[in-house]
Protein backbone atom coordinates (compact mmCIF):
# COMPACT_ATOMS: atom_id res chain seq x y z
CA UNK A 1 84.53 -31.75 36.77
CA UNK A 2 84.39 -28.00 36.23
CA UNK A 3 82.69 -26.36 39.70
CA UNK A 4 81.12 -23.22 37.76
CA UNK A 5 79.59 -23.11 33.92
CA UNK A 6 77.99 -20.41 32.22
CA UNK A 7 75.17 -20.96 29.95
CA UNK A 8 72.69 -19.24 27.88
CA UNK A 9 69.03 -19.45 28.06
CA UNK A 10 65.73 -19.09 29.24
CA UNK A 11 63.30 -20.08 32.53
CA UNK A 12 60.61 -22.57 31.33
CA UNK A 13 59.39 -22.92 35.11
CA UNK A 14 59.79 -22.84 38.29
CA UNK A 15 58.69 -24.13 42.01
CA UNK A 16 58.89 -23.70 45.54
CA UNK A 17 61.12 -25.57 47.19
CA UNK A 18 62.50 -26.04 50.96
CA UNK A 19 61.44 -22.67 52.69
CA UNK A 20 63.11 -20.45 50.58
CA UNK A 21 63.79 -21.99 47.36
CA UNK A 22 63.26 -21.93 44.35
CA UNK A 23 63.87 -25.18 41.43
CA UNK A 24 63.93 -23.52 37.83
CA UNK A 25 64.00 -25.22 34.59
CA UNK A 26 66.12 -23.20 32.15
CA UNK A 27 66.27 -24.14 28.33
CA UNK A 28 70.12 -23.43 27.40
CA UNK A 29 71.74 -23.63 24.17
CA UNK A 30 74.52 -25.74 24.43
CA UNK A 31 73.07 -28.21 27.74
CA UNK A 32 69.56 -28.41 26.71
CA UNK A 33 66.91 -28.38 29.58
CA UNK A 34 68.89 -28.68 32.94
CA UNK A 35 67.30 -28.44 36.73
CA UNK A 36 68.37 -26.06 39.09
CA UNK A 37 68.25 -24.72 42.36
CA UNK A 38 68.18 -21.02 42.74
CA UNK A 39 68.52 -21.07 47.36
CA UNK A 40 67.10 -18.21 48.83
CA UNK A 41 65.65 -16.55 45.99
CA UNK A 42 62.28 -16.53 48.12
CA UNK A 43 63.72 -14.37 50.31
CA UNK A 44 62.83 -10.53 50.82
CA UNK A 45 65.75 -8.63 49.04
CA UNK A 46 67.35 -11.50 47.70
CA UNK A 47 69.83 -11.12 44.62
CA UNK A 48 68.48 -14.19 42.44
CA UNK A 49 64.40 -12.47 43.25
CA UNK A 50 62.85 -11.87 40.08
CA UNK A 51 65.89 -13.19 38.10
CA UNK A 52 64.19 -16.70 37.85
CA UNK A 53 60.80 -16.38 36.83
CA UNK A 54 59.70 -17.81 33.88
CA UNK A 55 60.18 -16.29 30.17
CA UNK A 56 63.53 -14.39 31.94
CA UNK A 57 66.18 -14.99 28.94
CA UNK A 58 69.73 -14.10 29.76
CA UNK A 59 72.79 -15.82 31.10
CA UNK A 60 72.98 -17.84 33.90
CA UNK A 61 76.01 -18.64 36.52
CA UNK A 62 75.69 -22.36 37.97
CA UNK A 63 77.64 -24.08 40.45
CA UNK A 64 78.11 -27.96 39.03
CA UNK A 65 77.44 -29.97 41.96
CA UNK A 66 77.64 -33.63 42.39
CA UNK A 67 73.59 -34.16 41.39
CA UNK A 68 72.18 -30.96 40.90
CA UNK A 69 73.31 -27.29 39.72
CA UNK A 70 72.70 -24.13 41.83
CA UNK A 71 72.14 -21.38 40.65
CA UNK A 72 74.41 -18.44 41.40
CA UNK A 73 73.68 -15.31 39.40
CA UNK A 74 71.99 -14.56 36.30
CA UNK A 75 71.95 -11.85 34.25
CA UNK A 76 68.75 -10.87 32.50
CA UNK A 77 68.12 -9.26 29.01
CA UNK A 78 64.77 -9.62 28.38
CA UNK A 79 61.97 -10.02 30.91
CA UNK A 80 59.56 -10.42 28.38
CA UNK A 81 57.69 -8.19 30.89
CA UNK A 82 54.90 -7.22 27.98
CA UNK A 83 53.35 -10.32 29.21
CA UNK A 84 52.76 -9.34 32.51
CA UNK A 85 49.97 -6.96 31.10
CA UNK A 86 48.85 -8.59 28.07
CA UNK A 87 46.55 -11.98 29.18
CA UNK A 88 45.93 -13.55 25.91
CA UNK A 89 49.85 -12.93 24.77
CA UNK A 90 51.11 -14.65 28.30
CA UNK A 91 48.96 -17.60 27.41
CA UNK A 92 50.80 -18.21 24.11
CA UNK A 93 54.20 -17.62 25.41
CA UNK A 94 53.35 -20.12 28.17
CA UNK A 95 52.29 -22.91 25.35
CA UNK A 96 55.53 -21.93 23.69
CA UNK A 97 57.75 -22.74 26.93
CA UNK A 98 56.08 -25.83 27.37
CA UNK A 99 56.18 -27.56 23.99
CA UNK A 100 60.14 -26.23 24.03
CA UNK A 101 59.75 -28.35 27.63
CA UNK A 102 58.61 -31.01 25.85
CA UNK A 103 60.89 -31.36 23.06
CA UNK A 104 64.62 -30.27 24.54
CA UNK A 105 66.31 -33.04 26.44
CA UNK A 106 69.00 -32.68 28.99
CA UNK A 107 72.53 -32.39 28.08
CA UNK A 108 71.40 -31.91 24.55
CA UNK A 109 72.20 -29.06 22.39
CA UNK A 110 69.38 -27.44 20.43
CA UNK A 111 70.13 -23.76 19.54
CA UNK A 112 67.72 -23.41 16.77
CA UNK A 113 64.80 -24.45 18.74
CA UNK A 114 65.90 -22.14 21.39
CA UNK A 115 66.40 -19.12 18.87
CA UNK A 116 62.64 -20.03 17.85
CA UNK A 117 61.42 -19.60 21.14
CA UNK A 118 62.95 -16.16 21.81
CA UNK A 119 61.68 -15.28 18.36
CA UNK A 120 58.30 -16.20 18.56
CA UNK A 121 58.03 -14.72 22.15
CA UNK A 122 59.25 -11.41 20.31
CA UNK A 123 56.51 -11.86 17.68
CA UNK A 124 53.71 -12.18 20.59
CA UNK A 125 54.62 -9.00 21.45
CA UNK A 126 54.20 -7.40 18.19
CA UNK A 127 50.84 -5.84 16.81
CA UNK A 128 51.40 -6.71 13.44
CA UNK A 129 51.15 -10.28 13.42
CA UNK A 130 48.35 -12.23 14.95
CA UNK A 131 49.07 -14.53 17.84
CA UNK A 132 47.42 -17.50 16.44
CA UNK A 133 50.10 -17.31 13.02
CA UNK A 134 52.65 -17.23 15.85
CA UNK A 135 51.63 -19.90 16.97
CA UNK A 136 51.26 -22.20 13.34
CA UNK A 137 54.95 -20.92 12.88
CA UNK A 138 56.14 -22.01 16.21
CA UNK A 139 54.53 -25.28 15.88
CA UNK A 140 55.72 -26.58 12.16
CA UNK A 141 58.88 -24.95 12.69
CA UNK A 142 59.50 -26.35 15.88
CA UNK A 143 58.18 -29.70 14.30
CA UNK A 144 61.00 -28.98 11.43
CA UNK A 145 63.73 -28.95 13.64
CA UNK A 146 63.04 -31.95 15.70
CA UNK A 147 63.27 -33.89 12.21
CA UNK A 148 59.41 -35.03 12.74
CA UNK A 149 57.87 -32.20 10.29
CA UNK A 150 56.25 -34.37 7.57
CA UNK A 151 55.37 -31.74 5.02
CA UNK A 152 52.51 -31.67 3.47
CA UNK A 153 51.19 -34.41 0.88
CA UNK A 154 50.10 -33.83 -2.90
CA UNK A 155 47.17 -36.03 -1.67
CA UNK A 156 46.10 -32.92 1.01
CA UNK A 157 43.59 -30.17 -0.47
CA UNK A 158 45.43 -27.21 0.50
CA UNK A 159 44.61 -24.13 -0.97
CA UNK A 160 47.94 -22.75 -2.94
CA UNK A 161 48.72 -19.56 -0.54
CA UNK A 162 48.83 -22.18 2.35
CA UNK A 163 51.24 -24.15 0.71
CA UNK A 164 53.39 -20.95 -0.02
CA UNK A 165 53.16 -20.28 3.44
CA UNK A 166 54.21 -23.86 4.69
CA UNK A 167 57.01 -23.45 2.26
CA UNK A 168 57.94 -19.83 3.93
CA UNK A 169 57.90 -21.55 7.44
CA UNK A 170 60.19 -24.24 7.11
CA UNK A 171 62.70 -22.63 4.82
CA UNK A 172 63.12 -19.02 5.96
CA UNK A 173 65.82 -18.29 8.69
CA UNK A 174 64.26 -17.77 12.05
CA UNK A 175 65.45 -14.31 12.25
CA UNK A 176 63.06 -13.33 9.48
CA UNK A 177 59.88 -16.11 9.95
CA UNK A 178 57.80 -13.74 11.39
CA UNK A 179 57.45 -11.06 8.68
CA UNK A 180 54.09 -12.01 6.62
CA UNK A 181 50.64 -12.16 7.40
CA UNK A 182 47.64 -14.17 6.03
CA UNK A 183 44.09 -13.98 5.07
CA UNK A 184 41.63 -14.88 7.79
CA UNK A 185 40.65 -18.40 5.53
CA UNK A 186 44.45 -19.18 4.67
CA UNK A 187 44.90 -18.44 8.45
CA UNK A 188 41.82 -21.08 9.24
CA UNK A 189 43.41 -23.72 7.11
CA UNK A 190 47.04 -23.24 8.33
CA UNK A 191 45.51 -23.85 11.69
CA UNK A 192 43.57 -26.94 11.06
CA UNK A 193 46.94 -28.09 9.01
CA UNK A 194 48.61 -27.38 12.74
CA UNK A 195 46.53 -29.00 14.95
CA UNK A 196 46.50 -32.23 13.14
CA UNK A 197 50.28 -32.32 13.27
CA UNK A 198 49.88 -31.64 17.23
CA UNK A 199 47.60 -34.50 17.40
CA UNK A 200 49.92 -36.86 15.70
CA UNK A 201 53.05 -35.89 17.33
CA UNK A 202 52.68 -34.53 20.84
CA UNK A 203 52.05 -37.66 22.77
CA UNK A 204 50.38 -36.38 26.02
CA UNK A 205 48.46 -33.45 27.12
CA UNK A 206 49.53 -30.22 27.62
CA UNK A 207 48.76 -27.88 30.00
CA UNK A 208 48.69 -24.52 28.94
CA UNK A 209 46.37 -25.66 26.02
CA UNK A 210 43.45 -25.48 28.36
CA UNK A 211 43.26 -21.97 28.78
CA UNK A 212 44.79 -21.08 24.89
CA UNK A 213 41.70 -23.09 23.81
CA UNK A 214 39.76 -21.14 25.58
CA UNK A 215 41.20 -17.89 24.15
CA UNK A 216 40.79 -19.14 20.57
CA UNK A 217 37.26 -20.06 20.41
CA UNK A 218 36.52 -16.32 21.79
């Protein structure tokens, strides 16, 4: 077995661990979601400090051990750090990290979900699109290319610019998805269109939706 890989990705989460450890999931493209242990990055002045925090998307140095990687160094392109200021934005991004959590398995490849993440993080940060059409995109899309996006049904009263724009979201490339707005009762409808996928796909609760719920009905 190869003692050192190098992969590309981003921190979902983290958690203390030992005294000064930390455990990070990262969401790679080629390995999927893999575990890691990032030793002494707790520490005052330590190299890896900062470097594993979630939404940190770069690339990563492991050392392959017998059960576990470690993490060794990582090098970070985008901190995301907009976040760290912007309360409402942090809440989506963290919804988006955990439904990637949910759907990426280990040791499975899934570059187009991870190329939607990074994407729709970008968008969050934008003022030009609103964060709850982020989210619709992220969610269908995400749905799309997981092979569980049903479409939507002649038999489904839909008004025609929501159709256009379901038809937008699953067949644009991801590099150009988030480039269109929508009227505030397309928006509505997209939404409600949304959540009923969520409800018949995502099979437990999640989290972050707590506090994004929260944020939405404001």
């Amino acid at each position: 077995m190869e003692d050192f890989v190098t992969v590309r990705g981003i921190i979902l989460k983290h958690a203390p661990t030992a005294d000064y450890d930390w455990v990070v999931t990262i969401f790679t493209s080629d390995r999927g979601k893999i575990t890691a242990f990032a030793r002494g990055a707790r520490k005052p002045g330590s190299k890896l400090s900062g470097l594993v925090e979630p939404f940190c998307f770069g690339t990563f140095k492991l050392f392959v051990g017998k059960n576990s990687y470690s993490l060794i160094e990582a090098d970070i392109e985008n901190y995301f750090e907009g976040f760290r200021q912007d309360l409402e934005g942090a809440c989506y991004g963290t919804f988006f990290l955990e439904m990637a959590s949910y759907y990426t398995r280990e040791n499975v490849e899934d570059v187009d979900l991870l190329n939607l993440l990074y994407m729709s993080l970008k968008a969050l940060l934008k003022e030009n699109i609103k964060n709850r059409l982020v989210r619709c995109i992220f969610e269908i899309r995400a749905l799309q290319i997981e092979g569980e996006y049903p479409g939507a049904s002649n038999e489904q009263r839909l008004l025609e610019d929501t159709r256009y724009a379901l038809e937008f979201i699953t067949k644009t490339p991801i590099n150009r998805l988030f480039s269109f707005s929508l009227s505030s009762e397309v928006l509505a409808e997209l939404d409600r269109f949304t959540l009923e996928l969520r409800k018949k796909f995502i099979d437990r609760p999640l989290k972050s939706l707590e506090m994004l719920s929260a944020i939405e009905k404001e």
